[in-house]
N, C-alpha and C. Protein backbone atom coordinates (compact mmCIF):
# COMPACT_ATOMS: atom_id res chain seq x y z
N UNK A 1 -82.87 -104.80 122.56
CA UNK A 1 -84.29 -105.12 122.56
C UNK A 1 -84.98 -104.26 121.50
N UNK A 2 -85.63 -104.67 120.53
CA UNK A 2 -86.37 -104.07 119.62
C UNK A 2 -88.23 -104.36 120.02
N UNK A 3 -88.55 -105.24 119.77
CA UNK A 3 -89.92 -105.02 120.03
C UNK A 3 -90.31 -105.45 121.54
N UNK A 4 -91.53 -104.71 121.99
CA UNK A 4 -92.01 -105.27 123.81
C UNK A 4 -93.36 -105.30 123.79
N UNK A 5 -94.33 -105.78 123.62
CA UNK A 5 -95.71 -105.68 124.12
C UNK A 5 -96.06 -106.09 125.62
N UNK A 6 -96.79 -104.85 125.91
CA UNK A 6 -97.02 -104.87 127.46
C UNK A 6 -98.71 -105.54 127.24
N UNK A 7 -99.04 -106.45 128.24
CA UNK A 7 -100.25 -106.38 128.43
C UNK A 7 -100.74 -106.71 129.95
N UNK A 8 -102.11 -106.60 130.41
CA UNK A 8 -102.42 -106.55 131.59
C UNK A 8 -103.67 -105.08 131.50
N UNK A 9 -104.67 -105.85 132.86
CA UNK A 9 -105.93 -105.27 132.68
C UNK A 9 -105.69 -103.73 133.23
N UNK A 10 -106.66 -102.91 132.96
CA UNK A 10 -106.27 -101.60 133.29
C UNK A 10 -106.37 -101.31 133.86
N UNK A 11 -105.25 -100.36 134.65
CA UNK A 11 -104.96 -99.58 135.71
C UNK A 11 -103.74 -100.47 136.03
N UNK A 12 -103.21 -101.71 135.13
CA UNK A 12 -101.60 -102.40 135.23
C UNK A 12 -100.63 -101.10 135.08
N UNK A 13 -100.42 -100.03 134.67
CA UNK A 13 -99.61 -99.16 134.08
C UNK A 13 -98.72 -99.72 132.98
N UNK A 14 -99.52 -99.80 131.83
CA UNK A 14 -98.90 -100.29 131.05
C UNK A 14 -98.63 -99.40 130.39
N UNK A 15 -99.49 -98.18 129.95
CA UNK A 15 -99.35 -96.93 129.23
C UNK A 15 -97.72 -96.17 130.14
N UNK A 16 -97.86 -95.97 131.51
CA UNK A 16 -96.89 -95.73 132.05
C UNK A 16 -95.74 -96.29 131.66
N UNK A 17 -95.55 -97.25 132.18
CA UNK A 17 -94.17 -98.48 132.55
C UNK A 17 -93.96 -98.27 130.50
N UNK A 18 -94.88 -98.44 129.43
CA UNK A 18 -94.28 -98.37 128.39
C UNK A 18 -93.67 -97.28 128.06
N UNK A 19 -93.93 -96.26 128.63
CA UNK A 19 -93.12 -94.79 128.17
C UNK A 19 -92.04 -94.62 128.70
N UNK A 20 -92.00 -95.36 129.64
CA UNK A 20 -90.55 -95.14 131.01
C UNK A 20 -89.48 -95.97 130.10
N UNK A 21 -90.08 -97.28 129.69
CA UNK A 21 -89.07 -98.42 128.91
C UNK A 21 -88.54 -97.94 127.96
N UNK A 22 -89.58 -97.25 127.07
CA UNK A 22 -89.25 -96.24 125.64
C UNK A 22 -88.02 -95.29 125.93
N UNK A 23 -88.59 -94.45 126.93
CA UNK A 23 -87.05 -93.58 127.21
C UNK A 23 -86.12 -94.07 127.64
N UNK A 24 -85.80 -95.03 128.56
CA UNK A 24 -84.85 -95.66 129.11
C UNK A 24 -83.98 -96.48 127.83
N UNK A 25 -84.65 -97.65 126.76
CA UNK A 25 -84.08 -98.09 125.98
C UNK A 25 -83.89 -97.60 124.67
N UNK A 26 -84.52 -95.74 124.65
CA UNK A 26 -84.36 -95.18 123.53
C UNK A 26 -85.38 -95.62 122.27
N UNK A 27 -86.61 -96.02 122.42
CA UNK A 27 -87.51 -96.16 121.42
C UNK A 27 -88.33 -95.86 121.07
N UNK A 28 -89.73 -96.29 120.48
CA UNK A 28 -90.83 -95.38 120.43
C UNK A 28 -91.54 -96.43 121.05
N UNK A 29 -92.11 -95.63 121.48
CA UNK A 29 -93.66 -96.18 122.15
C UNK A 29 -94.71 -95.94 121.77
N UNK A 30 -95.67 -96.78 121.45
CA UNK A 30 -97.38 -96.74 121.02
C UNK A 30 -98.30 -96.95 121.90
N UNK A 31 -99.06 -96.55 122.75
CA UNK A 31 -100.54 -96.59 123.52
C UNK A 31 -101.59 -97.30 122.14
N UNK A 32 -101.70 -98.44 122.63
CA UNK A 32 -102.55 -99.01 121.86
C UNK A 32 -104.17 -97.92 121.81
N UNK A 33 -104.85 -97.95 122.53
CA UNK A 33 -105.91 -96.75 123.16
C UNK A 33 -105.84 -95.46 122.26
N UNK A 34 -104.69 -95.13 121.78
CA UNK A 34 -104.27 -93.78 121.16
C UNK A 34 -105.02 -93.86 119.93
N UNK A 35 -103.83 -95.36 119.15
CA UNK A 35 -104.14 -95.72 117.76
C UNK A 35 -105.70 -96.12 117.53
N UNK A 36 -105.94 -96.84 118.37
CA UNK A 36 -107.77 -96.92 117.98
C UNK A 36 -108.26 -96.18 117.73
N UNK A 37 -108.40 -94.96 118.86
CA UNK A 37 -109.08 -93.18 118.27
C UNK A 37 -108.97 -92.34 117.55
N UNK A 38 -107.48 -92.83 117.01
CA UNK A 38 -107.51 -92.05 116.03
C UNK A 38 -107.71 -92.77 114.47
N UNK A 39 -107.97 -94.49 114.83
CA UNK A 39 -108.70 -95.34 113.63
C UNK A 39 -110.30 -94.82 113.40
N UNK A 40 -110.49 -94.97 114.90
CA UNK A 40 -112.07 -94.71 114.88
C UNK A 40 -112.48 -93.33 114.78
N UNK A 41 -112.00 -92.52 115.20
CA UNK A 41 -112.21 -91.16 114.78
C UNK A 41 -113.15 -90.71 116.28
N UNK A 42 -113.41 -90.99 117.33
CA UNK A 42 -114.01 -90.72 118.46
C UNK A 42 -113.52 -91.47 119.52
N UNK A 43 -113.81 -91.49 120.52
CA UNK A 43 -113.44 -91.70 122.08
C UNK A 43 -113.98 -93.39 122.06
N UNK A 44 -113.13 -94.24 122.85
CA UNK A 44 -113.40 -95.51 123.21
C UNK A 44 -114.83 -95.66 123.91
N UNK A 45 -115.23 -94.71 124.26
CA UNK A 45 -116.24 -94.83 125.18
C UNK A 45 -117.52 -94.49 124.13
N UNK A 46 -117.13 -93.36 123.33
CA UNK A 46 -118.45 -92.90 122.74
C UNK A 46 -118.44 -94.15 121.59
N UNK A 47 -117.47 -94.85 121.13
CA UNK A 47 -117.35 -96.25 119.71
C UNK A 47 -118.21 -97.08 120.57
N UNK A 48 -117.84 -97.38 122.26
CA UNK A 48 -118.89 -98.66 122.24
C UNK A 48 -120.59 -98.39 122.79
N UNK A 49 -120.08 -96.91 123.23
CA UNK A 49 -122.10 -96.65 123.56
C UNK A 49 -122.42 -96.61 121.64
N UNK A 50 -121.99 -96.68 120.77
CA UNK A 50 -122.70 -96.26 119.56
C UNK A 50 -122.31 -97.68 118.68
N UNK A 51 -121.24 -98.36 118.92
CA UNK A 51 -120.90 -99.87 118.37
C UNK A 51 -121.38 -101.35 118.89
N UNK A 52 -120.91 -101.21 120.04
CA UNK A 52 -120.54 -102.18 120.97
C UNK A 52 -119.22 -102.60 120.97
N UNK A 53 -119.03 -103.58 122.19
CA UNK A 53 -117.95 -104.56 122.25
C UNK A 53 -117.36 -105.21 121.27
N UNK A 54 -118.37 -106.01 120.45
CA UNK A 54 -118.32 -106.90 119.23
C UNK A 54 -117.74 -106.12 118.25
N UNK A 55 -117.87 -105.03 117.98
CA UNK A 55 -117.31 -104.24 116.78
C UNK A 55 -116.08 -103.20 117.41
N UNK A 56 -115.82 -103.13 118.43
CA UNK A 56 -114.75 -102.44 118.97
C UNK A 56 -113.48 -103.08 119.53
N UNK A 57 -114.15 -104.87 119.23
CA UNK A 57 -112.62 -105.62 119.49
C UNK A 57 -112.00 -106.48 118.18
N UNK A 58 -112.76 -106.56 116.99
CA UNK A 58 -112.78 -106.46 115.58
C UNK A 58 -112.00 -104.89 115.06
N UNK A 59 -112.17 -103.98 115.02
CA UNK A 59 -111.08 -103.14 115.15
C UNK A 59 -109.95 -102.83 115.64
N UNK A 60 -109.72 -103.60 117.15
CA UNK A 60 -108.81 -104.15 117.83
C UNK A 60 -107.74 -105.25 117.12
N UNK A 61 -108.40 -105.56 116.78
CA UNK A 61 -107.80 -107.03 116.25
C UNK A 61 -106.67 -106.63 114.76
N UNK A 62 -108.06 -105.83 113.62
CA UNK A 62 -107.55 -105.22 112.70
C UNK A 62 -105.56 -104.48 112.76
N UNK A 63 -105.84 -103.30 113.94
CA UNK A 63 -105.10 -102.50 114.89
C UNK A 63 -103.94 -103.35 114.85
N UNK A 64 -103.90 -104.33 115.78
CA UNK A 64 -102.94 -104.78 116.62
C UNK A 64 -102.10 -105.89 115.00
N UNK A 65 -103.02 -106.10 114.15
CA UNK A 65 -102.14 -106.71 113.42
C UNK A 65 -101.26 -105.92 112.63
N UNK A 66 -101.51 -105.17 112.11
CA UNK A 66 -101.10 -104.05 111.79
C UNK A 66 -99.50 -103.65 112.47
N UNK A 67 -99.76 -103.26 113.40
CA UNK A 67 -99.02 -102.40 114.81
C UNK A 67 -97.61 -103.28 115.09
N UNK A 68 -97.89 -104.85 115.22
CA UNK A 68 -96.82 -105.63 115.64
C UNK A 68 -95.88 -106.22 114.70
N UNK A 69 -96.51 -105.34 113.46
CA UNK A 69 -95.18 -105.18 112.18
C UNK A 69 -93.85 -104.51 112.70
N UNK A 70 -94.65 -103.05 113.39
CA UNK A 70 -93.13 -102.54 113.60
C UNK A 70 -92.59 -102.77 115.00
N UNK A 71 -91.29 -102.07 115.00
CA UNK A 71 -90.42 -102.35 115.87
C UNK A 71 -90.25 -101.01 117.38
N UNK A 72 -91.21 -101.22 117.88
CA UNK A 72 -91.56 -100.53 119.04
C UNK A 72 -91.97 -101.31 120.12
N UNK A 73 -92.11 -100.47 121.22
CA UNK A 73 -92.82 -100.82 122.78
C UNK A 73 -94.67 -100.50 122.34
N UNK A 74 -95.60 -101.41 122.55
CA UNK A 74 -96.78 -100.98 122.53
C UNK A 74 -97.36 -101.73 123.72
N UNK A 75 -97.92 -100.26 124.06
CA UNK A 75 -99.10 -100.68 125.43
C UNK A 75 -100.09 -101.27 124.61
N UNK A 76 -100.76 -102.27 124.78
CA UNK A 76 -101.84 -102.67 124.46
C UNK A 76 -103.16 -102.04 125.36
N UNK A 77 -104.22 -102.16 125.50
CA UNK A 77 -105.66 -101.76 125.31
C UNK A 77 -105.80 -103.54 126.83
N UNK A 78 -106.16 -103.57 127.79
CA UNK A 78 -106.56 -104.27 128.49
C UNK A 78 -107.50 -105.68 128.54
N UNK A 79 -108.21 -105.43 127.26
CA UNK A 79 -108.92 -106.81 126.33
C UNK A 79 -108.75 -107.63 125.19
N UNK A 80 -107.25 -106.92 125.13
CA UNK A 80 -106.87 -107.14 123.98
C UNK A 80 -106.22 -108.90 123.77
N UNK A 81 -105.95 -109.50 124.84
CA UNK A 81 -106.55 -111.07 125.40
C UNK A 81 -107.56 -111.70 124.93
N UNK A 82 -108.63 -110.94 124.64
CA UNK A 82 -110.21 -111.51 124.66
C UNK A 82 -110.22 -112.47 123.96
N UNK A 83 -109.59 -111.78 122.08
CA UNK A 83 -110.12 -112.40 121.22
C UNK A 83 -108.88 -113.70 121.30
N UNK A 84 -109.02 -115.25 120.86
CA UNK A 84 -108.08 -116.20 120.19
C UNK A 84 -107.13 -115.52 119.31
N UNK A 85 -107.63 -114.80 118.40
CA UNK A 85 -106.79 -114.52 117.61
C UNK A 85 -105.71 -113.20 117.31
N UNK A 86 -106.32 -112.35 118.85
CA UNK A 86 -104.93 -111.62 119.04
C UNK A 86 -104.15 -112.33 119.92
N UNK A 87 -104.90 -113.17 120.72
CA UNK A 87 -103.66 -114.09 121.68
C UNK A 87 -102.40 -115.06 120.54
N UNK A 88 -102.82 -115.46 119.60
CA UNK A 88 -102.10 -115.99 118.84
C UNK A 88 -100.86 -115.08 118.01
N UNK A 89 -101.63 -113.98 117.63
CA UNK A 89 -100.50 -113.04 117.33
C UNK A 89 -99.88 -112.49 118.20
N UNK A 90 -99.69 -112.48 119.25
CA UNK A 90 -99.44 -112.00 120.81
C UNK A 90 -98.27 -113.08 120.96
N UNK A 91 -98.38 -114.26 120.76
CA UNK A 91 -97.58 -115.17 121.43
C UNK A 91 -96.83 -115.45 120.24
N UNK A 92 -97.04 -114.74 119.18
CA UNK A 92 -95.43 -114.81 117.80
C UNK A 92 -94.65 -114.24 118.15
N UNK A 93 -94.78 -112.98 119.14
CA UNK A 93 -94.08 -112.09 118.90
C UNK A 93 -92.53 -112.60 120.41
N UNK A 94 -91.49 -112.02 120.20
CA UNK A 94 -91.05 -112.10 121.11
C UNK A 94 -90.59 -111.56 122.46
N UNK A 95 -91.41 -110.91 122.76
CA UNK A 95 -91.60 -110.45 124.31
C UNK A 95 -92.88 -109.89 124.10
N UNK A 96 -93.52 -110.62 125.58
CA UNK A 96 -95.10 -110.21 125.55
C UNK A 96 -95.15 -110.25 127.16
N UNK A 97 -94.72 -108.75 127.88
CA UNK A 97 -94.74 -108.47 129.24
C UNK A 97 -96.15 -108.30 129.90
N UNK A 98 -96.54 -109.68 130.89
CA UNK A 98 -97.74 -109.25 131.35
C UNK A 98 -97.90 -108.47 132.67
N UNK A 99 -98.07 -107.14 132.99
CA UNK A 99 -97.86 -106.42 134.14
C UNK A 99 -98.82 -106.88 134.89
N UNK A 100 -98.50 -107.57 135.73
CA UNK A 100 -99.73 -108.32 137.10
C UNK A 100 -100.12 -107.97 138.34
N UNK A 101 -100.73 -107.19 138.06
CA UNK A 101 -101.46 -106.59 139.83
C UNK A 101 -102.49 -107.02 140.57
N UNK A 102 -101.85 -106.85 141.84
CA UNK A 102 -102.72 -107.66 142.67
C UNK A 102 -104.45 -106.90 142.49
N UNK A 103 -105.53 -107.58 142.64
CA UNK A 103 -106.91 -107.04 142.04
C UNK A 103 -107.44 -105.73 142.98
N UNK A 104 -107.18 -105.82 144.36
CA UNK A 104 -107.14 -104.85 145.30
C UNK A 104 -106.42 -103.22 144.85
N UNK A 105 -105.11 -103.71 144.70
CA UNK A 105 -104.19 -102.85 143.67
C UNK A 105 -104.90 -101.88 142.62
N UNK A 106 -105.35 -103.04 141.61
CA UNK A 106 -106.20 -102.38 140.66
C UNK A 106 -107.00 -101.58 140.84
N UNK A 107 -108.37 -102.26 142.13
CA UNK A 107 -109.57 -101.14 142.04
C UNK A 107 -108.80 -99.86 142.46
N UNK A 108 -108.20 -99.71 143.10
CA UNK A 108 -107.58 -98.71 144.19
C UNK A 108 -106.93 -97.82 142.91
N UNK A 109 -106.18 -98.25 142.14
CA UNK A 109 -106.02 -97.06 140.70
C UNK A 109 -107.12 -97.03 139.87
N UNK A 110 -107.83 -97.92 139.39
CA UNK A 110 -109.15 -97.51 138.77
C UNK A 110 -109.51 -95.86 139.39
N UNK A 111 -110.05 -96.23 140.67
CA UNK A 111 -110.72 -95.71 141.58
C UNK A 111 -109.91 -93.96 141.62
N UNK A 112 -108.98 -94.62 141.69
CA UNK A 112 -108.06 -92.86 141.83
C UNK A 112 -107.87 -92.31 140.08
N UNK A 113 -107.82 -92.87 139.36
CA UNK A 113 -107.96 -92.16 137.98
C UNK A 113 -108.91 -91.79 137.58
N UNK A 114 -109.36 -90.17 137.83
CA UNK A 114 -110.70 -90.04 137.15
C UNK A 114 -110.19 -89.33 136.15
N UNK A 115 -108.69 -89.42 135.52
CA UNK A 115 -109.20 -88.61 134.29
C UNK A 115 -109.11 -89.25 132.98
N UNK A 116 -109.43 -90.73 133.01
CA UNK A 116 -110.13 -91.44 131.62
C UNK A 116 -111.30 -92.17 132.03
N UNK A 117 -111.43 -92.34 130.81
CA UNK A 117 -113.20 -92.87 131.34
C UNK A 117 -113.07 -94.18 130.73
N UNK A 118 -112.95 -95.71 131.15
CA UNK A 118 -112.63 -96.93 130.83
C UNK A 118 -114.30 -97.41 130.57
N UNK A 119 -114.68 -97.54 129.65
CA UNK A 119 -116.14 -98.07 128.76
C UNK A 119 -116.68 -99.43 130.14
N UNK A 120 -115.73 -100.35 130.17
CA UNK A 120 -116.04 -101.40 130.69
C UNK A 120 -116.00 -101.39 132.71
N UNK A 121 -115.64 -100.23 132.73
CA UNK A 121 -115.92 -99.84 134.69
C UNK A 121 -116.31 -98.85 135.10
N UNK A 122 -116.64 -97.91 134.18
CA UNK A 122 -117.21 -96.59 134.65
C UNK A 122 -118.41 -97.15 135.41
N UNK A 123 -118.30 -96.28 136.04
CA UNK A 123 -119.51 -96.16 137.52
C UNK A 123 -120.28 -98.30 138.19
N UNK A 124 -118.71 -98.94 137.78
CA UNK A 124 -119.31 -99.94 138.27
C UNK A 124 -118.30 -100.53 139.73
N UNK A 125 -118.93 -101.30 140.51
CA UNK A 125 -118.33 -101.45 142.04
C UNK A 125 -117.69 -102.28 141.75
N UNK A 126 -116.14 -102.40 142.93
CA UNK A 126 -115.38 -103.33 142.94
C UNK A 126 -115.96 -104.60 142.63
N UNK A 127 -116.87 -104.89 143.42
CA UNK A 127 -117.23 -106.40 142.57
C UNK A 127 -117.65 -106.71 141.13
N UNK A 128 -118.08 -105.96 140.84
CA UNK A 128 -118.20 -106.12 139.18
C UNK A 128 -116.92 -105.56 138.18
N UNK A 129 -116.04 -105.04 138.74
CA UNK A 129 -114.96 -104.56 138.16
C UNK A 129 -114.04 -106.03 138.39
N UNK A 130 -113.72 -106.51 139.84
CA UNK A 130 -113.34 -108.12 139.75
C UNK A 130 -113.69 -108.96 138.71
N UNK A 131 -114.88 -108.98 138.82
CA UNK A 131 -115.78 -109.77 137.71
C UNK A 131 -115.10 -109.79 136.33
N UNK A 132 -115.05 -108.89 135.86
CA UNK A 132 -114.43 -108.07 134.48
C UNK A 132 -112.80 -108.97 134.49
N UNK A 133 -112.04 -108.68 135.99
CA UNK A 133 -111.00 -109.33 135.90
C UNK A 133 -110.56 -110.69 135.76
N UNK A 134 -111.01 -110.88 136.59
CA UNK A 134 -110.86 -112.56 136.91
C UNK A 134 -110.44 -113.40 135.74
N UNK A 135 -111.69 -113.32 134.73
CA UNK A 135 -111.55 -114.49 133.37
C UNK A 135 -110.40 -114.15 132.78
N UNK A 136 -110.10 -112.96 133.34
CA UNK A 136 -108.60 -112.78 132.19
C UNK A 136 -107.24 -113.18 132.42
N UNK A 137 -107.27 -112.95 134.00
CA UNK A 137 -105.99 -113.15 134.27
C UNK A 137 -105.53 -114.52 133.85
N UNK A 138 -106.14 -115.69 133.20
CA UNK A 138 -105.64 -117.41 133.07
C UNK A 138 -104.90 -116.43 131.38
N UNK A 139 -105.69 -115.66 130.57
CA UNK A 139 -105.55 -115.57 129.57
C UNK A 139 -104.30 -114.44 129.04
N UNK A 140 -104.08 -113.40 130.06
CA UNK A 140 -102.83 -112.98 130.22
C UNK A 140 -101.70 -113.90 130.21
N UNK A 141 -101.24 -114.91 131.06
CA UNK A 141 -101.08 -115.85 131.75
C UNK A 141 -100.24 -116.31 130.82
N UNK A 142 -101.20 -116.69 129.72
CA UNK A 142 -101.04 -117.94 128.65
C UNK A 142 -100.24 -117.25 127.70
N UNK A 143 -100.75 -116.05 127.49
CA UNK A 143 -100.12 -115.21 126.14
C UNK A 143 -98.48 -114.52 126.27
N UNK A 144 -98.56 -114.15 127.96
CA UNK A 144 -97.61 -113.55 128.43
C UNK A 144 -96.02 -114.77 128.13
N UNK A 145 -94.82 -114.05 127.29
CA UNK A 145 -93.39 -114.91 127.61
C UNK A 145 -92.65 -114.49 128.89
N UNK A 146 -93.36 -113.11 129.49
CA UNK A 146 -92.67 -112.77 130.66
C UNK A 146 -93.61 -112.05 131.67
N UNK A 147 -93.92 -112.68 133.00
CA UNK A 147 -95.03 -112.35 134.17
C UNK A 147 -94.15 -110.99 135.16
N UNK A 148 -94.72 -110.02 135.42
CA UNK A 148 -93.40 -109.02 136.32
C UNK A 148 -95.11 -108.53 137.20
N UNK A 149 -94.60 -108.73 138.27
CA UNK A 149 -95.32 -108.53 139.94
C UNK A 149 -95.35 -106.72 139.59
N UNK A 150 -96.54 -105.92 139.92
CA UNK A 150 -96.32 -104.27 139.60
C UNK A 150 -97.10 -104.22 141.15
N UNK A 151 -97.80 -104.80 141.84
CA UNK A 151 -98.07 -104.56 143.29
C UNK A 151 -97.10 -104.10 144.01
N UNK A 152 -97.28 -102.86 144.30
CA UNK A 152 -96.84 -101.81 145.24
C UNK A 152 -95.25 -101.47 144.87
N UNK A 153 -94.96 -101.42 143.72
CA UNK A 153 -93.98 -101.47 143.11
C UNK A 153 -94.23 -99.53 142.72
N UNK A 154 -93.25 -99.24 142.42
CA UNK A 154 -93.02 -97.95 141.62
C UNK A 154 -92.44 -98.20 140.09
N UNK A 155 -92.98 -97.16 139.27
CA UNK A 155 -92.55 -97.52 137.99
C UNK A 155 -91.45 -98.14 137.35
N UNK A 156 -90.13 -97.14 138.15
CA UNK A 156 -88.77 -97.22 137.47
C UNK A 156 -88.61 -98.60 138.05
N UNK A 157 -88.86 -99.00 139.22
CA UNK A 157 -88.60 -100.08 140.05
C UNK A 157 -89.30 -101.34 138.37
N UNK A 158 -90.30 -101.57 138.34
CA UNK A 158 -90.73 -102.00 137.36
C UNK A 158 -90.50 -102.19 136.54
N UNK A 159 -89.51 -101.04 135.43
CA UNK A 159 -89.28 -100.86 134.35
C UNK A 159 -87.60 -101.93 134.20
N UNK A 160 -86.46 -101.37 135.54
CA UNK A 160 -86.09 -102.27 135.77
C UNK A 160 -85.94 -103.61 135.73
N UNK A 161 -86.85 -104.09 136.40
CA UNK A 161 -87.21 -105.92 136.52
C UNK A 161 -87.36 -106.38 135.01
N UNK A 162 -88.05 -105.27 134.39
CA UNK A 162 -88.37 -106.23 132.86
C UNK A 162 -86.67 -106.13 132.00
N UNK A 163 -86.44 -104.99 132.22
CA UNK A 163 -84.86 -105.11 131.49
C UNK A 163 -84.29 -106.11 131.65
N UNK A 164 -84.02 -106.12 133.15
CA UNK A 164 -82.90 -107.17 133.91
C UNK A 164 -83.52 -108.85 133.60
N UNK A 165 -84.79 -109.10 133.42
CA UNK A 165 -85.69 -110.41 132.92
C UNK A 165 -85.35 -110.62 131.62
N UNK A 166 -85.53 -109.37 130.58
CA UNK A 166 -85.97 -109.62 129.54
C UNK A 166 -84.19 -109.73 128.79
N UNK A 167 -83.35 -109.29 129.54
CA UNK A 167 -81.71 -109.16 129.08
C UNK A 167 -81.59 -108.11 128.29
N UNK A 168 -82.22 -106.81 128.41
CA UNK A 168 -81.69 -105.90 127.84
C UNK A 168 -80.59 -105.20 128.83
């Protein structure tokens, strides 16, 4: 297995489950989230209180084309769905793991991670954090060549399933 893009909304453990895959199949791994900050030169949070959305998924886009030149595991960034035209480059590639958690699941790690600050849920309630989810999951869905269940699952357990799916 040479290249893997993980995607799925945040708090999927995609940053996780990609580092576990990395060591397990011996590769490098990229946190999509990483490479932005250090494109943008400040924190995801402080780019969209001072950008917005509109200009922080246009750098996204830039990013990710870039990125899926080389031959690594990359966590993607949780919106990275949004635009048409990373879904299209998304679905060239050949493996595009969508980590799928049940939405309950989600708030419940949102909720327990306070040590990043996610632009698009800080200080907002499960129902508006649903909200956020919902439209995406058809669009995961579509982009994803391989769906893996992460509800109440443990990492390695996880990391597993995609090997044994994906035939590494």
């Amino acid at each position: 297995m040479k290249k893997m893009i993980l995607i799925g909304f945040m708090g999927a453990g995609k940053t996780t489950i990609g580092r576990l895959l990395a060591e397990e199949t011996k590769q490098s791994h990229v946190d999509f989230d990483d490479l932005i900050v250090a494109e943008i030169g400040m924190t995801i949070q402080e780019f969209f209180d001072q950008h917005g959305e509109e200009a922080f998924r246009k750098i996204e886009t830039d990013i990710l084309a870039k990125t899926l030149a080389k031959e690594q595991i990359i966590s993607t960034g949780g919106g990275i769905v949004l635009k048409e035209e990373n879904r299209q480059l998304l679905k060239e590639m050949p493996l595009v793991v969508y980590l799928k958690t049940d939405p309950e699941e989600l708030i419940h790690r949102l909720k327990a991670d306070t040590g990043s600050i996610r632009p698009l849920v800080v200080s907002k309630t499960p129902e508006e954090i649903l909200a956020v989810y919902r439209p995406r999951i058809p669009l995961y869905e579509e982009t994803a060549s391989l769906i893996v269940e992460t509800t109440n699952k443990a990492p390695q357990e996880i990391v597993q399933e995609i090997l044994t799916k994906a035939g590494a």
